[in-house]
C-alpha atoms as a PDB file:
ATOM      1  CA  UNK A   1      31.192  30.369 -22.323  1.00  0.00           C
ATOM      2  CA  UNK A   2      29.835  27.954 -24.560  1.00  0.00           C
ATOM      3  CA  UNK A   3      31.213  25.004 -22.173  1.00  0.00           C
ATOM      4  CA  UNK A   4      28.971  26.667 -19.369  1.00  0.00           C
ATOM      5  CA  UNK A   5      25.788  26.910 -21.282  1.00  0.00           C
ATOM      6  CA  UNK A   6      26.212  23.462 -22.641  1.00  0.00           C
ATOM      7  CA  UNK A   7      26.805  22.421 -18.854  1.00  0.00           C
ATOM      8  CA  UNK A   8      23.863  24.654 -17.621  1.00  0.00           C
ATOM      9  CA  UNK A   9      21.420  22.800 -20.415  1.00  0.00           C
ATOM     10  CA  UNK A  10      22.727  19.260 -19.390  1.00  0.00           C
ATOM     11  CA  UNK A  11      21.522  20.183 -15.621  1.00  0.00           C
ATOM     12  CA  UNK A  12      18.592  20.947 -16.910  1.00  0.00           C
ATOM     13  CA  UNK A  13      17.953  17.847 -18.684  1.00  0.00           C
ATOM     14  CA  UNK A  14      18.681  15.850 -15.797  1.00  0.00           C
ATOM     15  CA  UNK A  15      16.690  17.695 -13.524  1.00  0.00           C
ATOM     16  CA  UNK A  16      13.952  16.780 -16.037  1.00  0.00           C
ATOM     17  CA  UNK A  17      14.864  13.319 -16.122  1.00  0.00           C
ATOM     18  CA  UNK A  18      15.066  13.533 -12.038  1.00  0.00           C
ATOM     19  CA  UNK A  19      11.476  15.403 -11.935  1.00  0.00           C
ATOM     20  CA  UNK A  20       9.941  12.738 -14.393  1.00  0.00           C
ATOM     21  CA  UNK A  21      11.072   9.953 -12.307  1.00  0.00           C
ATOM     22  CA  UNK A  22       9.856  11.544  -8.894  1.00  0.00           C
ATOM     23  CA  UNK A  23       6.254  11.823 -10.477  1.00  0.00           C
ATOM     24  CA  UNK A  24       6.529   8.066 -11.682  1.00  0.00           C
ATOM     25  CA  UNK A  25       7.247   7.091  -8.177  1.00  0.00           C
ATOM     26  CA  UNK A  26       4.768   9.441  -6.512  1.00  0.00           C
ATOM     27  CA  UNK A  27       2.057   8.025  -8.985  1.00  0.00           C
ATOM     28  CA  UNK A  28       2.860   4.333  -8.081  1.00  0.00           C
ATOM     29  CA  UNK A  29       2.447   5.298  -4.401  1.00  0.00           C
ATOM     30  CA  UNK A  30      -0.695   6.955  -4.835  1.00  0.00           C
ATOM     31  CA  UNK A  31      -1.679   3.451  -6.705  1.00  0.00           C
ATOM     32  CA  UNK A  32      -0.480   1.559  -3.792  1.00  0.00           C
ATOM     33  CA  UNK A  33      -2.242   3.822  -1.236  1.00  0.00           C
ATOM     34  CA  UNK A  34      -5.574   3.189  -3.046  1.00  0.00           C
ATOM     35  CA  UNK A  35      -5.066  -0.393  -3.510  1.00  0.00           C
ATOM     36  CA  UNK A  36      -4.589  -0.428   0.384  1.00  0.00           C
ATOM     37  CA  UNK A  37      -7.237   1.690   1.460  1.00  0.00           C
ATOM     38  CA  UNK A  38      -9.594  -0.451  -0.775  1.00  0.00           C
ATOM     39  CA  UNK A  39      -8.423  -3.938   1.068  1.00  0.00           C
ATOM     40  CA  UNK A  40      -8.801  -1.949   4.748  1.00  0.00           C
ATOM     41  CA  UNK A  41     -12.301  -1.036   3.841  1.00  0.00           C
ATOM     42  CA  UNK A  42     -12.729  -4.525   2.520  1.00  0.00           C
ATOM     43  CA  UNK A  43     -11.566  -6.284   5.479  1.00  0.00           C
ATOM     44  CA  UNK A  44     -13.736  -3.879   7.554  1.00  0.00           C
ATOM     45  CA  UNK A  45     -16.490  -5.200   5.985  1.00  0.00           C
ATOM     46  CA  UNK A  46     -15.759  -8.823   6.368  1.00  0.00           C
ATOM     47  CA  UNK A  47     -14.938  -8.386   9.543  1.00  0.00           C
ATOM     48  CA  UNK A  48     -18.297  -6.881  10.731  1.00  0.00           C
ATOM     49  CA  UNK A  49     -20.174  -9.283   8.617  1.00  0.00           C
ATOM     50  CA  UNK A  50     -18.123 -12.160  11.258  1.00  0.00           C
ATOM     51  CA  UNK A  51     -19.182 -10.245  14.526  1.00  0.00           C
ATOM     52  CA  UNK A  52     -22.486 -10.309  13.009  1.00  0.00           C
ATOM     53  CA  UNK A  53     -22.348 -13.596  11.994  1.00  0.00           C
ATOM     54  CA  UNK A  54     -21.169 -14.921  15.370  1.00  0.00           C
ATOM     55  CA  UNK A  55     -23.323 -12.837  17.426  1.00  0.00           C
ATOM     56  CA  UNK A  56     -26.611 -14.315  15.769  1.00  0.00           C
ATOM     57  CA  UNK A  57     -24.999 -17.398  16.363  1.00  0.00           C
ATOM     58  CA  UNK A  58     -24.631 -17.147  20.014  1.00  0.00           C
ATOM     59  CA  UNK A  59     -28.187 -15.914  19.788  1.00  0.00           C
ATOM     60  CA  UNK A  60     -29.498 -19.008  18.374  1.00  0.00           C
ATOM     61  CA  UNK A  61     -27.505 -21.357  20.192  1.00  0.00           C
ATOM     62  CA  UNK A  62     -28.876 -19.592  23.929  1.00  0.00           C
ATOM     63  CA  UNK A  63     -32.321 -20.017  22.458  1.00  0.00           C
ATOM     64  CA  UNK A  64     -31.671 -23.536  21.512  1.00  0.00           C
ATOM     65  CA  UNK A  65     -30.096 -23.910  25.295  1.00  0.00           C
ATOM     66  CA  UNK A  66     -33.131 -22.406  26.552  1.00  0.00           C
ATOM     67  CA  UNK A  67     -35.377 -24.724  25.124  1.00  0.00           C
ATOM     68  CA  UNK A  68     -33.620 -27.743  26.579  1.00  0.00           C
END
């Protein structure tokens, strides 16, 4: 009997030790996730600062083709 219990309470402990790691690795994900999502949005943003950038660009260079 006492083999058993001492059996039952080392399952338990690694169970623990199992659980503990799972939320270790979930937390790192969740870390990673954010650290993506922030570079997405931030390479959204340069990217529609180029289109802007080349599309008053092109604007200035028709005027200037205008003119000539």
């Amino acid at each position: 009997m006492e083999k058993k219990i001492e059996n039952l309470l080392n399952s338990q402990d690694q169970y623990k030790s199992y659980e503990q790691a799972m939320t270790k690795s979930l937390e790192k994900s969740s870390k990673k996730i954010i650290q993506l999502s922030s570079l997405i949005t931030f390479f959204k943003d340069i990217i529609y600062d180029t289109k802007k950038a080349i599309a008053s660009t092109k604007k200035s260079i028709d005027m200037l083709e205008k003119k000539c």
